[in-house]
N, C-alpha and C. Protein backbone atom coordinates (compact mmCIF):
# COMPACT_ATOMS: atom_id res chain seq x y z
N UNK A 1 0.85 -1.19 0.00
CA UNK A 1 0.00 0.00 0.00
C UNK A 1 0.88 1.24 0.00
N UNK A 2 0.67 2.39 -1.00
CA UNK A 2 1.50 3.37 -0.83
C UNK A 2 1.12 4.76 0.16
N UNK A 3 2.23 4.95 0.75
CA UNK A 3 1.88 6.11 1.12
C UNK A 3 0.65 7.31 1.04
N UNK A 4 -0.15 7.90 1.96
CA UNK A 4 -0.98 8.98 1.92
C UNK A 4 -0.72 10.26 2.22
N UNK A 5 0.26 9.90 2.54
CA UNK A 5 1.21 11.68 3.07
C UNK A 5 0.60 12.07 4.75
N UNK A 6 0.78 10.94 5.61
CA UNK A 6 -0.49 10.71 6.67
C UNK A 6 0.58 10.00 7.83
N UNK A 7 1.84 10.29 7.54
CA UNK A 7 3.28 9.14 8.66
C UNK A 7 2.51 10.19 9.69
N UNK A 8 2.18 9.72 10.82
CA UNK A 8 2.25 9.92 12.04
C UNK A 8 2.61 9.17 12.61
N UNK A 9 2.97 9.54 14.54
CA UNK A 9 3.17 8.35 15.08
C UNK A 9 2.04 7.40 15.67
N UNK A 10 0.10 8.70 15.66
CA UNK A 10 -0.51 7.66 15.53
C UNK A 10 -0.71 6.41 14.48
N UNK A 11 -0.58 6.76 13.49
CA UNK A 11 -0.58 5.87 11.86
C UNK A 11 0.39 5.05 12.76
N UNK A 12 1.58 5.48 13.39
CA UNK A 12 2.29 4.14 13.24
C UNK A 12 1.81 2.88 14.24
N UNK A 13 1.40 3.65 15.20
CA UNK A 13 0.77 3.13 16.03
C UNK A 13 -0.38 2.19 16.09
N UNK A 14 -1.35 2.51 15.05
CA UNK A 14 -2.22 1.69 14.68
C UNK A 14 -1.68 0.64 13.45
N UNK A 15 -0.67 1.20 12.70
CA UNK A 15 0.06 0.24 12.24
C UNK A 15 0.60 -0.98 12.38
N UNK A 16 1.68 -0.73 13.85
CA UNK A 16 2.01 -1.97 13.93
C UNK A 16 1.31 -2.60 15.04
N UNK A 17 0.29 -2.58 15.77
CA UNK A 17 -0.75 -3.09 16.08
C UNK A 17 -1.78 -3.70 15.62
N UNK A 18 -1.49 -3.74 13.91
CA UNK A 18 -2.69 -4.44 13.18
C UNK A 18 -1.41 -5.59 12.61
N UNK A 19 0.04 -5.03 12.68
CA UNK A 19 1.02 -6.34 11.79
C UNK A 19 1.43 -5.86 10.89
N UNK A 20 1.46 -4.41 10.65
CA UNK A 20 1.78 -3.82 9.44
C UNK A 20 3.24 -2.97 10.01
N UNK A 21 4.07 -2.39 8.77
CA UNK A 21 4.65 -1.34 9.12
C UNK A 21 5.45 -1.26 7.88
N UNK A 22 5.85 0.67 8.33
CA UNK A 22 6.48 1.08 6.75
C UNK A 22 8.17 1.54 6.76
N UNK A 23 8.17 0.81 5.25
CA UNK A 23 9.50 1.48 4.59
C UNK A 23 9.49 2.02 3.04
N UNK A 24 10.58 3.18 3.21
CA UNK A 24 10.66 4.76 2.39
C UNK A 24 11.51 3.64 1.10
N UNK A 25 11.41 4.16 -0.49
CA UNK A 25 11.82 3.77 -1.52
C UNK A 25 13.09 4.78 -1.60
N UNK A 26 14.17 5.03 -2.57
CA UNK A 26 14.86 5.46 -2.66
C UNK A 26 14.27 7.26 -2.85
N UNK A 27 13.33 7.42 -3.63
CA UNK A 27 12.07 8.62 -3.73
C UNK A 27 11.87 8.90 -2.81
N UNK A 28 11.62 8.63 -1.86
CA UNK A 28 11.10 9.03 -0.45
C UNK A 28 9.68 8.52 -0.25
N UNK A 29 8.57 7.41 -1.26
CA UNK A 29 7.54 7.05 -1.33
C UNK A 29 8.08 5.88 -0.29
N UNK A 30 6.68 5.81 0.38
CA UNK A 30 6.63 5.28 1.73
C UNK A 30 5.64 4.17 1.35
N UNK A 31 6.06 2.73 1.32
CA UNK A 31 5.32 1.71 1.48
C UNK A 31 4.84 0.80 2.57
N UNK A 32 4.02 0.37 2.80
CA UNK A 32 3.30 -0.70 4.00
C UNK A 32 3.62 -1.61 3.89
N UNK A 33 3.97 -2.53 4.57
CA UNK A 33 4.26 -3.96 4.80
C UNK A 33 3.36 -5.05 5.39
N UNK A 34 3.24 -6.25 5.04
CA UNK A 34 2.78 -6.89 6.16
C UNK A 34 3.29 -8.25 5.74
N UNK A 35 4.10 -9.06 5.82
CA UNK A 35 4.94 -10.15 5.25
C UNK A 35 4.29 -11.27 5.63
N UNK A 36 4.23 -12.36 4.72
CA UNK A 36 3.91 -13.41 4.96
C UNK A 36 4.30 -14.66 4.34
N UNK A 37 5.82 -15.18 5.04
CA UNK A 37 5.74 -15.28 6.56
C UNK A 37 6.53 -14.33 7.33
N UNK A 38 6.60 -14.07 8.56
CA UNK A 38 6.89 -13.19 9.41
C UNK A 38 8.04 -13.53 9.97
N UNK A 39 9.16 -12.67 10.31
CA UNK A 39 10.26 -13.13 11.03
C UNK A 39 10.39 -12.66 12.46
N UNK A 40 10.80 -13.06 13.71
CA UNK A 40 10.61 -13.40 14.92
C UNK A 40 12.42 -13.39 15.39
N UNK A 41 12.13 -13.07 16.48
CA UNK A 41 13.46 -14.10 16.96
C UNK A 41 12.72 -14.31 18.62
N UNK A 42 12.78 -15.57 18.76
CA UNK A 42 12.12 -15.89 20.32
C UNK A 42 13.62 -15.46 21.53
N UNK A 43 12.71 -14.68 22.46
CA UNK A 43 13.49 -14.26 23.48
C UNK A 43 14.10 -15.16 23.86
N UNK A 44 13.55 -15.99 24.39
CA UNK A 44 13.63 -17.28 25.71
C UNK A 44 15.08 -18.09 25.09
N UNK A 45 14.73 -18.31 23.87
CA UNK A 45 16.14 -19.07 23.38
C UNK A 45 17.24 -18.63 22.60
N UNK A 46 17.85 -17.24 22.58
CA UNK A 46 18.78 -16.73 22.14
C UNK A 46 19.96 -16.61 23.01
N UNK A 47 21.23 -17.07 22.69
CA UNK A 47 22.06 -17.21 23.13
C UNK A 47 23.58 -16.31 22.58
N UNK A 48 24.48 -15.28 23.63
CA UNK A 48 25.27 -15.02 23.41
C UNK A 48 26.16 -15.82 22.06
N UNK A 49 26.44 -15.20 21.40
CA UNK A 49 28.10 -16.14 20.69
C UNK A 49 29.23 -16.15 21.76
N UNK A 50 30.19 -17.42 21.46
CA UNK A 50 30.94 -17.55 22.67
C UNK A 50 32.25 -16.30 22.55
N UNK A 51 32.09 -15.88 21.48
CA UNK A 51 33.06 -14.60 21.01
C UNK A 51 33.06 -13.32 22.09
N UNK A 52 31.66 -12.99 21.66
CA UNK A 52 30.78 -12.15 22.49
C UNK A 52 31.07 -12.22 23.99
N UNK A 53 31.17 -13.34 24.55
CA UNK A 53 31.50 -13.11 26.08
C UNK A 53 32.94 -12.43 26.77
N UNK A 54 33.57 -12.38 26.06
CA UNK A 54 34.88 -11.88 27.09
C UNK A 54 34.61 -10.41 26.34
N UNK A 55 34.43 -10.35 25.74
CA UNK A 55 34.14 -8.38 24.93
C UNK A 55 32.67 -8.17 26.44
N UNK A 56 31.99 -8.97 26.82
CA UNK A 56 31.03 -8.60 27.60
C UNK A 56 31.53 -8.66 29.05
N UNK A 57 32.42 -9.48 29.13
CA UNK A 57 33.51 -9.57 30.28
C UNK A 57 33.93 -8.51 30.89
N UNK A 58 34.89 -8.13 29.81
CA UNK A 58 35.71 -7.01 30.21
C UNK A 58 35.31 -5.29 30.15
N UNK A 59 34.12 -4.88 29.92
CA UNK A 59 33.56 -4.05 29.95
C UNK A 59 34.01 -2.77 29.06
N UNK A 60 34.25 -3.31 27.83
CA UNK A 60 34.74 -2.39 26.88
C UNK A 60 34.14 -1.10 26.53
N UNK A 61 32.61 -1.58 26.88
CA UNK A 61 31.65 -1.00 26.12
C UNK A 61 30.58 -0.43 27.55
N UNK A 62 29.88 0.86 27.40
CA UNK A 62 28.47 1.20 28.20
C UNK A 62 27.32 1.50 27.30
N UNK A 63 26.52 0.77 27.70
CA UNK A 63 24.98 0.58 27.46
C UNK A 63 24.09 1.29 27.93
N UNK A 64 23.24 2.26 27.34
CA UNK A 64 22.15 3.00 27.77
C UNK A 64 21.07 3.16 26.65
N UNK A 65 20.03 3.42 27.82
CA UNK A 65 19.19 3.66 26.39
C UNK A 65 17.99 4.69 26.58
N UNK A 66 17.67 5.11 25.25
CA UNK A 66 17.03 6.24 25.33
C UNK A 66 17.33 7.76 25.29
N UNK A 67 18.97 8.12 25.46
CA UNK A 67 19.80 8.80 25.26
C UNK A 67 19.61 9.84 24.29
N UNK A 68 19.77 8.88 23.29
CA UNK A 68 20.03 9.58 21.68
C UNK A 68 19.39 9.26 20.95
N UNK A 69 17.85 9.21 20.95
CA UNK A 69 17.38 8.27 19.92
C UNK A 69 17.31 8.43 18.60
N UNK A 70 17.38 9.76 18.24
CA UNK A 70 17.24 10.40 16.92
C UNK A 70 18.77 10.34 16.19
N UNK A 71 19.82 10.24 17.12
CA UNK A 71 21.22 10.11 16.55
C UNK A 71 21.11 8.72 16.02
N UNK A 72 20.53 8.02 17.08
CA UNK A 72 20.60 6.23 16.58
C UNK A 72 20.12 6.27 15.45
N UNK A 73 18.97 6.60 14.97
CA UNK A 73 18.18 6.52 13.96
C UNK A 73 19.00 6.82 12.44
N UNK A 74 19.68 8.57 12.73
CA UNK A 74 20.04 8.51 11.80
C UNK A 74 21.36 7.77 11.47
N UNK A 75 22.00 7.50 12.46
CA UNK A 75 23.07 6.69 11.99
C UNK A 75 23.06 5.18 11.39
N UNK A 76 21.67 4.54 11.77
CA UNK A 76 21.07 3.47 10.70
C UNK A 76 20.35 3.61 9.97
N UNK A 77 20.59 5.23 9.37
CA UNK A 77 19.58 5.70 7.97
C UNK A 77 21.26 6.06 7.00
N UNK A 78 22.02 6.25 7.89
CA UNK A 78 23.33 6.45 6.76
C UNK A 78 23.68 5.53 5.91
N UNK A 79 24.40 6.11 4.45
CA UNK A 79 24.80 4.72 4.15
C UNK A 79 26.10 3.84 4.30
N UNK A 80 26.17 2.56 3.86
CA UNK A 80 27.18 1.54 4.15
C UNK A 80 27.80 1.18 3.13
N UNK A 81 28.55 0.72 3.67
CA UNK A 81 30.21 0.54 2.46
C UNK A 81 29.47 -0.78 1.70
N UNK A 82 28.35 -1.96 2.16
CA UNK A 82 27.98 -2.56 1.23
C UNK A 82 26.68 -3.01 1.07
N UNK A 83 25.95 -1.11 1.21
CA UNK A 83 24.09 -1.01 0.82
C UNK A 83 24.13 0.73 1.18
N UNK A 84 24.07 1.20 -0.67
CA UNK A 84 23.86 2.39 -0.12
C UNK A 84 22.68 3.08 -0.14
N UNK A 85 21.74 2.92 -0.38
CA UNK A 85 20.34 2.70 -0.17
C UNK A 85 20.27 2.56 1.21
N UNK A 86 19.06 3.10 1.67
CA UNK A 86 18.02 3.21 3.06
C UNK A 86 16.83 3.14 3.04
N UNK A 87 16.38 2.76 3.54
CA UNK A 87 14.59 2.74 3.59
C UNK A 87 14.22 4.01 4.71
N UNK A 88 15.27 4.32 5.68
CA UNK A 88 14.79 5.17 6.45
C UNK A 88 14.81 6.51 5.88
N UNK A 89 13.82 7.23 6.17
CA UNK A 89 14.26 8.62 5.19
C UNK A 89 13.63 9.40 6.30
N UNK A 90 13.60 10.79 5.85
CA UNK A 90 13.08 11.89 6.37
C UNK A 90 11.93 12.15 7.29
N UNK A 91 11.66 11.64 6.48
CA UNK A 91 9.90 11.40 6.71
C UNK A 91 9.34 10.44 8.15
N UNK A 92 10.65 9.23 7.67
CA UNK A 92 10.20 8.14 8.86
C UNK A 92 10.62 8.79 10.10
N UNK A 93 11.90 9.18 10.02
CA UNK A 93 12.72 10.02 11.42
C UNK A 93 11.94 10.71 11.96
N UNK A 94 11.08 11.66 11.29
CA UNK A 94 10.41 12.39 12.42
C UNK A 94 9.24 11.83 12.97
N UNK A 95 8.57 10.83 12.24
CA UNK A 95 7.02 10.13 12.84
C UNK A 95 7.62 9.47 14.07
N UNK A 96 9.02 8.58 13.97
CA UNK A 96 9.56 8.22 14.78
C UNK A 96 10.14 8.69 16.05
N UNK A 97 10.56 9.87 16.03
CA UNK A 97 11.33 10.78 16.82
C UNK A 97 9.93 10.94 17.89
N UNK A 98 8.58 11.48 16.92
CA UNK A 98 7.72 11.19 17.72
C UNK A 98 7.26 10.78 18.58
N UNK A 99 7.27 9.42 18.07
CA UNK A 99 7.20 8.55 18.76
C UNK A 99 7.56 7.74 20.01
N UNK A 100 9.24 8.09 20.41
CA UNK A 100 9.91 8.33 21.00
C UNK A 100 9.17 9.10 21.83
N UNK A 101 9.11 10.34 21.52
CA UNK A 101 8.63 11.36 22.73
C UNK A 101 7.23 10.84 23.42
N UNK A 102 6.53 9.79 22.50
CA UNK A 102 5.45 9.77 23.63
C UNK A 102 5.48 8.10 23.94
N UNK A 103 6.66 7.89 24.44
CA UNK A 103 6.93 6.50 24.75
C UNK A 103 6.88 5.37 23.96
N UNK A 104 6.22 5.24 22.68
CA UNK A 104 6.29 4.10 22.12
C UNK A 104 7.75 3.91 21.33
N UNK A 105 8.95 4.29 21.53
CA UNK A 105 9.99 3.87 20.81
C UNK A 105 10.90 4.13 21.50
N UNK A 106 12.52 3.15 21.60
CA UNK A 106 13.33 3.07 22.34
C UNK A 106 14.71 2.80 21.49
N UNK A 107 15.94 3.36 22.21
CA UNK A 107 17.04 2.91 21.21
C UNK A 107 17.89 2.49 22.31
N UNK A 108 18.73 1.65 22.21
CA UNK A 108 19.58 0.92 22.94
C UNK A 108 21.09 1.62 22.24
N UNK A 109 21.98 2.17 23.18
CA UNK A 109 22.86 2.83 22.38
C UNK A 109 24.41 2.67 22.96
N UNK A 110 25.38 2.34 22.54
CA UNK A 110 26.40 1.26 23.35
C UNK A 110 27.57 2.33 23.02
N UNK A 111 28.72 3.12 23.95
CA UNK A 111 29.68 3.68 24.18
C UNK A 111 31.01 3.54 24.38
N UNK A 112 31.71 3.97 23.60
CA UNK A 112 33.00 3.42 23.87
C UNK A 112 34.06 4.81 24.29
N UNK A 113 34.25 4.93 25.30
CA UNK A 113 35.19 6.40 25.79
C UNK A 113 34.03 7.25 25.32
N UNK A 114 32.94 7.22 25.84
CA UNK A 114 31.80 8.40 26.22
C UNK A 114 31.39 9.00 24.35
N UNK A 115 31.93 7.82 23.41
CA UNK A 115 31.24 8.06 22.14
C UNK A 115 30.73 7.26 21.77
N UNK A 116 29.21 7.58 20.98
CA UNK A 116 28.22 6.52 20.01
C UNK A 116 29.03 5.46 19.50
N UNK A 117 28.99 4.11 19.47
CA UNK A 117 29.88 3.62 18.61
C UNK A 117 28.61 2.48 17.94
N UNK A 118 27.57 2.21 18.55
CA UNK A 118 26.68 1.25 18.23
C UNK A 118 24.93 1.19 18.46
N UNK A 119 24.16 0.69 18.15
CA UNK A 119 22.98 0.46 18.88
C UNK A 119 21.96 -0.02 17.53
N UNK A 120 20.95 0.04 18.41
CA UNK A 120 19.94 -0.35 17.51
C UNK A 120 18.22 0.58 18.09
N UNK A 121 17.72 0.45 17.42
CA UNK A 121 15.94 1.19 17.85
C UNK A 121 14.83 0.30 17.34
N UNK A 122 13.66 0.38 17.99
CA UNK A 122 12.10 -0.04 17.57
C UNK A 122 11.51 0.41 18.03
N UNK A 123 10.21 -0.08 17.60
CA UNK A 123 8.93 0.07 18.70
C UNK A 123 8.59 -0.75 20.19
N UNK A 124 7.99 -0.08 20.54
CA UNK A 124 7.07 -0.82 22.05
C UNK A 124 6.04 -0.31 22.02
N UNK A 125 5.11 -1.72 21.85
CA UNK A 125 3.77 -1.38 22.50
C UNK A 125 3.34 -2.87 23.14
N UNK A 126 3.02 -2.80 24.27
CA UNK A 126 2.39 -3.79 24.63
C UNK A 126 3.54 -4.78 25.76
N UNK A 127 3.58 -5.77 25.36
CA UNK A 127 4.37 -6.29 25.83
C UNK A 127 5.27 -6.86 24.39
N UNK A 128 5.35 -6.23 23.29
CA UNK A 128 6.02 -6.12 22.39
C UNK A 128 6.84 -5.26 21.96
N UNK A 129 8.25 -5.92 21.33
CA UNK A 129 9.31 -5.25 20.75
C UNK A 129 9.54 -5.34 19.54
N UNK A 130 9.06 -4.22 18.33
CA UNK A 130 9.44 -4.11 17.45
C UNK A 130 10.83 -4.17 16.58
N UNK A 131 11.34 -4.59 16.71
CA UNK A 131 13.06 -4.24 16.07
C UNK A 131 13.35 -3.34 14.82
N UNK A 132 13.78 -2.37 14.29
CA UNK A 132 13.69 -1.91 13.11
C UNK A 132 14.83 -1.74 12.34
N UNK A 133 16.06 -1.17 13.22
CA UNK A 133 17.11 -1.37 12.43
C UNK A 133 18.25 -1.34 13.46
N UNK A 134 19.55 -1.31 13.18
CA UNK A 134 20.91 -1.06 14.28
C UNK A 134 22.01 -1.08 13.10
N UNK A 135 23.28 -0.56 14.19
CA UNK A 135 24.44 0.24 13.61
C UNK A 135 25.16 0.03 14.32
N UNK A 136 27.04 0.01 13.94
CA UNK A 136 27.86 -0.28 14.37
C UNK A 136 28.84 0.79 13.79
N UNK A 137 29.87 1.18 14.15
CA UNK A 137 30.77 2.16 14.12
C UNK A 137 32.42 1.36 14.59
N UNK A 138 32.22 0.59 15.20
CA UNK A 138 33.36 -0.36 16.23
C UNK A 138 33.02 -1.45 16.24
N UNK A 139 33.92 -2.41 16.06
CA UNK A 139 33.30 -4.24 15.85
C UNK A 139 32.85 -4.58 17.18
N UNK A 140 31.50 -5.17 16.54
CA UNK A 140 31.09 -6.37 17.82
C UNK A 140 29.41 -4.81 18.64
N UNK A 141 29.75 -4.00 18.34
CA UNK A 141 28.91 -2.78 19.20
C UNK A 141 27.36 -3.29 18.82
N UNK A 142 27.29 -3.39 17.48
CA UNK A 142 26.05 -3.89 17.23
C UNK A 142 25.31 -5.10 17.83
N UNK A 143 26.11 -6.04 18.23
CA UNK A 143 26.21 -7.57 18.88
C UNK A 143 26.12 -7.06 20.18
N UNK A 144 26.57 -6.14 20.85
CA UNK A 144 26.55 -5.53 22.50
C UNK A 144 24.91 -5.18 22.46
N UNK A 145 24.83 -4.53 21.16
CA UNK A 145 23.40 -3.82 21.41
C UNK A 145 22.32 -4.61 21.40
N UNK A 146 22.62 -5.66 20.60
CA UNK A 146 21.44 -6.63 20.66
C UNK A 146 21.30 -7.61 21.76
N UNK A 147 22.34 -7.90 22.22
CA UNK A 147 22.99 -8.68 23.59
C UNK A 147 21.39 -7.99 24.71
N UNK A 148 21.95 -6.68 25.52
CA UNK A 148 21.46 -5.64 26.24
C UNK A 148 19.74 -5.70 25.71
N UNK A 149 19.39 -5.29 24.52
CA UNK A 149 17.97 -5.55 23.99
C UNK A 149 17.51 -6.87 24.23
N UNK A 150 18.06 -8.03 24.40
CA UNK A 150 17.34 -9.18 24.91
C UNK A 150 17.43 -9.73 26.46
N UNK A 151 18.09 -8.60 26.95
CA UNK A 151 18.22 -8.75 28.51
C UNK A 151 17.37 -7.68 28.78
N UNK A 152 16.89 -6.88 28.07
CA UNK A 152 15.82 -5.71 28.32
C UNK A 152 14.33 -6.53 28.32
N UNK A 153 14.43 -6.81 27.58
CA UNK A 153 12.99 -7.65 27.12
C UNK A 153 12.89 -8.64 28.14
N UNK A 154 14.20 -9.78 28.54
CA UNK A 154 13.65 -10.69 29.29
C UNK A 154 13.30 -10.44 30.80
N UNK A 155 14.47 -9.01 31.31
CA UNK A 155 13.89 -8.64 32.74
C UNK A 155 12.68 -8.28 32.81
N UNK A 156 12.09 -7.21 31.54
CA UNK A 156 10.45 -6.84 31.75
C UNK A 156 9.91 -7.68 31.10
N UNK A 157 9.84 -8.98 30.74
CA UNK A 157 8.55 -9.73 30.80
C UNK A 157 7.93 -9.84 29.52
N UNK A 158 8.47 -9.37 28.42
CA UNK A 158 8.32 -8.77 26.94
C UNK A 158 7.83 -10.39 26.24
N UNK A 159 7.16 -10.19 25.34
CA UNK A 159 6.47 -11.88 24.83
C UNK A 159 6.83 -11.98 23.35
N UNK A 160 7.52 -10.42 22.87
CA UNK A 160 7.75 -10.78 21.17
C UNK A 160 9.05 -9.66 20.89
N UNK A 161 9.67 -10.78 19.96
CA UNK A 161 10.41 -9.44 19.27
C UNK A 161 9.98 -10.05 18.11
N UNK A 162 9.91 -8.74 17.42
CA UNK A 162 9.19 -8.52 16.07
C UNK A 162 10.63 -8.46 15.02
N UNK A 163 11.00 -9.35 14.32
CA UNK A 163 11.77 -8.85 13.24
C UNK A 163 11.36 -8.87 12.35
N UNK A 164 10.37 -8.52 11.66
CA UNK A 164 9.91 -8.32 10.15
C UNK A 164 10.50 -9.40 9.16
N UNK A 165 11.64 -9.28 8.44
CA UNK A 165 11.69 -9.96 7.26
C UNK A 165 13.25 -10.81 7.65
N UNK A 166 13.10 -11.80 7.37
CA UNK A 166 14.21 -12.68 7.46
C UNK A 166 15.34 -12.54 6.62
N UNK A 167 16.47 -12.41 7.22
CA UNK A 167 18.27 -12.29 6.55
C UNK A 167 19.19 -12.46 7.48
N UNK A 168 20.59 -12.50 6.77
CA UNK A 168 21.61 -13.20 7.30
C UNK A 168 21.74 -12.79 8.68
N UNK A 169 21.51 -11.25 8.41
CA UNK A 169 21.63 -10.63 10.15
C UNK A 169 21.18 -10.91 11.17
N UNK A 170 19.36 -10.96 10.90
CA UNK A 170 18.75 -11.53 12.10
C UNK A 170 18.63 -13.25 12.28
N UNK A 171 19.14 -13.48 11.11
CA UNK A 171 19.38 -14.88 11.22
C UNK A 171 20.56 -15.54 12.70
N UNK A 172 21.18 -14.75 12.22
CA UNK A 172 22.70 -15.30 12.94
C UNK A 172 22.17 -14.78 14.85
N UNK A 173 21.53 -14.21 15.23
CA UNK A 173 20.58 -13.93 15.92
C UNK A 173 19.58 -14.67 16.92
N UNK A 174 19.38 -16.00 15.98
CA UNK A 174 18.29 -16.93 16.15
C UNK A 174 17.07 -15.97 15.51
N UNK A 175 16.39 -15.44 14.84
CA UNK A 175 15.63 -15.37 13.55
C UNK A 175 15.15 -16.33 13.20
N UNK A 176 13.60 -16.82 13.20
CA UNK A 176 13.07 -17.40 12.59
C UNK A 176 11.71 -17.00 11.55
N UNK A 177 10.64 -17.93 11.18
CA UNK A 177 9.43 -17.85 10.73
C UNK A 177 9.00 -18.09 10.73
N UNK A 178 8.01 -17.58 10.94
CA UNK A 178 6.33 -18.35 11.51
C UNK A 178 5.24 -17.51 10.21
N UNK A 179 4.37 -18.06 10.01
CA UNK A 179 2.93 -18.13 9.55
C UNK A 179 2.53 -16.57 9.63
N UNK A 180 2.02 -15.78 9.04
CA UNK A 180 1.46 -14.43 9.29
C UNK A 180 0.42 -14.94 9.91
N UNK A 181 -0.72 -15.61 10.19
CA UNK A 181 -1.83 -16.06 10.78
C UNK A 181 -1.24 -16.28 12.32
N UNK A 182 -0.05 -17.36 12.18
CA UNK A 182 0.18 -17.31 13.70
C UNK A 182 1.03 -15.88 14.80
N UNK A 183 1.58 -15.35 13.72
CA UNK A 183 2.35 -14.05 13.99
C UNK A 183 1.16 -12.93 14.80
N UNK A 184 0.15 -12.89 14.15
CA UNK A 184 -0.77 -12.08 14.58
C UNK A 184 -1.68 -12.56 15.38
N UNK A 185 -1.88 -13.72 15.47
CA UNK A 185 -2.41 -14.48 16.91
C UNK A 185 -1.54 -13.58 18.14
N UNK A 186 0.17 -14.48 17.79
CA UNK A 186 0.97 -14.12 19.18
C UNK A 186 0.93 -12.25 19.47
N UNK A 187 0.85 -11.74 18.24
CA UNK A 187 0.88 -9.97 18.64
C UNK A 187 -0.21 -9.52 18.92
N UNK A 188 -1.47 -10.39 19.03
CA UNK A 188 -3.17 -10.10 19.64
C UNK A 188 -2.06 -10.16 21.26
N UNK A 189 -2.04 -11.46 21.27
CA UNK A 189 -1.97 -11.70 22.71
C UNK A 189 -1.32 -10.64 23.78
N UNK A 190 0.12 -10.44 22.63
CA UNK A 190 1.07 -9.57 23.68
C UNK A 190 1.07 -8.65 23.74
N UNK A 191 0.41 -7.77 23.01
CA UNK A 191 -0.37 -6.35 22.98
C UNK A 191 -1.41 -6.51 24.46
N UNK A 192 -1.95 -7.39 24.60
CA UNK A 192 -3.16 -7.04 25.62
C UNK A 192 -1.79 -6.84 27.47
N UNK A 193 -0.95 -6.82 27.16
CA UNK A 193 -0.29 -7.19 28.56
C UNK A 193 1.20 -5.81 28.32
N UNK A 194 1.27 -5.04 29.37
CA UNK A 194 1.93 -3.82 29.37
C UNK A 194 3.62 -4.46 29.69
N UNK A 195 4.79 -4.30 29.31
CA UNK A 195 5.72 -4.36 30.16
C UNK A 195 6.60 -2.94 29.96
N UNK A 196 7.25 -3.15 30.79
CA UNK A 196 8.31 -1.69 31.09
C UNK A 196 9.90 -1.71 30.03
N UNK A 197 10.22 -0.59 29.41
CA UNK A 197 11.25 -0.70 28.88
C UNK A 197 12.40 -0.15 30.02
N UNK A 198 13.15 -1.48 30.42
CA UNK A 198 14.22 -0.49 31.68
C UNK A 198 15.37 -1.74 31.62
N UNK A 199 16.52 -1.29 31.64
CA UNK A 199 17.80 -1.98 31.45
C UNK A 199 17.59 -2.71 33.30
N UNK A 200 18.24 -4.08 33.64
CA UNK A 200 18.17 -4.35 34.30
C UNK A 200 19.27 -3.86 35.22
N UNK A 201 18.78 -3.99 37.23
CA UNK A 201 19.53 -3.17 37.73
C UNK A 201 20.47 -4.23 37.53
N UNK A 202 22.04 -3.38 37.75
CA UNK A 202 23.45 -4.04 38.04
C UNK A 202 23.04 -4.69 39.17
């Protein structure tokens, strides 16, 4: 479905609450989504890489979130040495930024000597986590960020992460697919139940 010239962050809101959500063409025309089948990654069974642990060890890196969310954003709207194309554009940043401001969106944002070096952002609603995109600047930051985002989700009680469309990235992840029929069963459910976005205490 194309664009109406209508991005709000209510639109988005009722968006991805029905299973839908949008990405910008190279034009800046804004398309709807709703994939079928749906990609997932289940909380409960994702597991560090064994790489990943001594970089989590030794505390290379600080984790916060909510900080910067509009920096996060645009720094996974920039382009990359191999995709220079974005789906995020102008348009999305600010429905988003929005969004942000009235709680439904969060960025997880990982520091190295008190600079951005990584993170990732989505939605929240419900007891659901949208995933939408993440960025790295320093190896492994992106892997910190997603690390921290599934220790976010599992301290508050969170029942979905939402990854939209299946690839190597969210694959390596644990990424799977399920059924659009059953996808929107589980996002009835976990919509009806609130959890909190809050990094767990040390």
């Amino acid at each position: 479905m194309e664009n109406d010239n209508s991005l709000t962050a209510e639109a988005l809101i009722y968006a991805y609450t029905s299973g839908v959500f949008p990405m910008a063409e190279a034009d800046g025309t804004i398309y709807w989504y709703r994939p079928d089948p749906r990609a997932i990654i289940p909380i409960d069974t994702y597991k560090p890489a064994k790489s990943l642990k001594p970089i989590l060890n030794r505390g290379q890196f600080e984790v916060r979130i909510n900080t910067q969310f509009e920096t996060v954003m645009r720094a996974c709207a920039a382009p990359r040495a191999y995709e220079q194309e974005t789906w995020i554009s102008e348009e999305i940043i600010q429905a988003y930024v929005d969004l942000h401001f009235m709680g439904f969106a969060h960025s997880v944002e990982v520091y190295e000597h008190g600079e951005l070096v990584g993170g990732l952002y989505g939605v929240h609603i419900g007891s659901v986590f949208f995933g939408e995109s993440m960025f790295m600047k320093v190896s492994n930051a992106s892997k910190v960020a997603f690390h921290y985002l599934i220790e976010i989700l599992r301290f508050n009680d969170f029942g979905l992460l939402d990854t939209q469309f299946i690839n190597d990235n969210v694959q390596r992840y644990g990424a799977i697919e399920i059924k659009r029929t059953a996808y929107e069963k589980l996002l009835s459910k976990c919509l009806l139940r609130a959890s909190e976005f809050k990094l767990p205490a040390k």
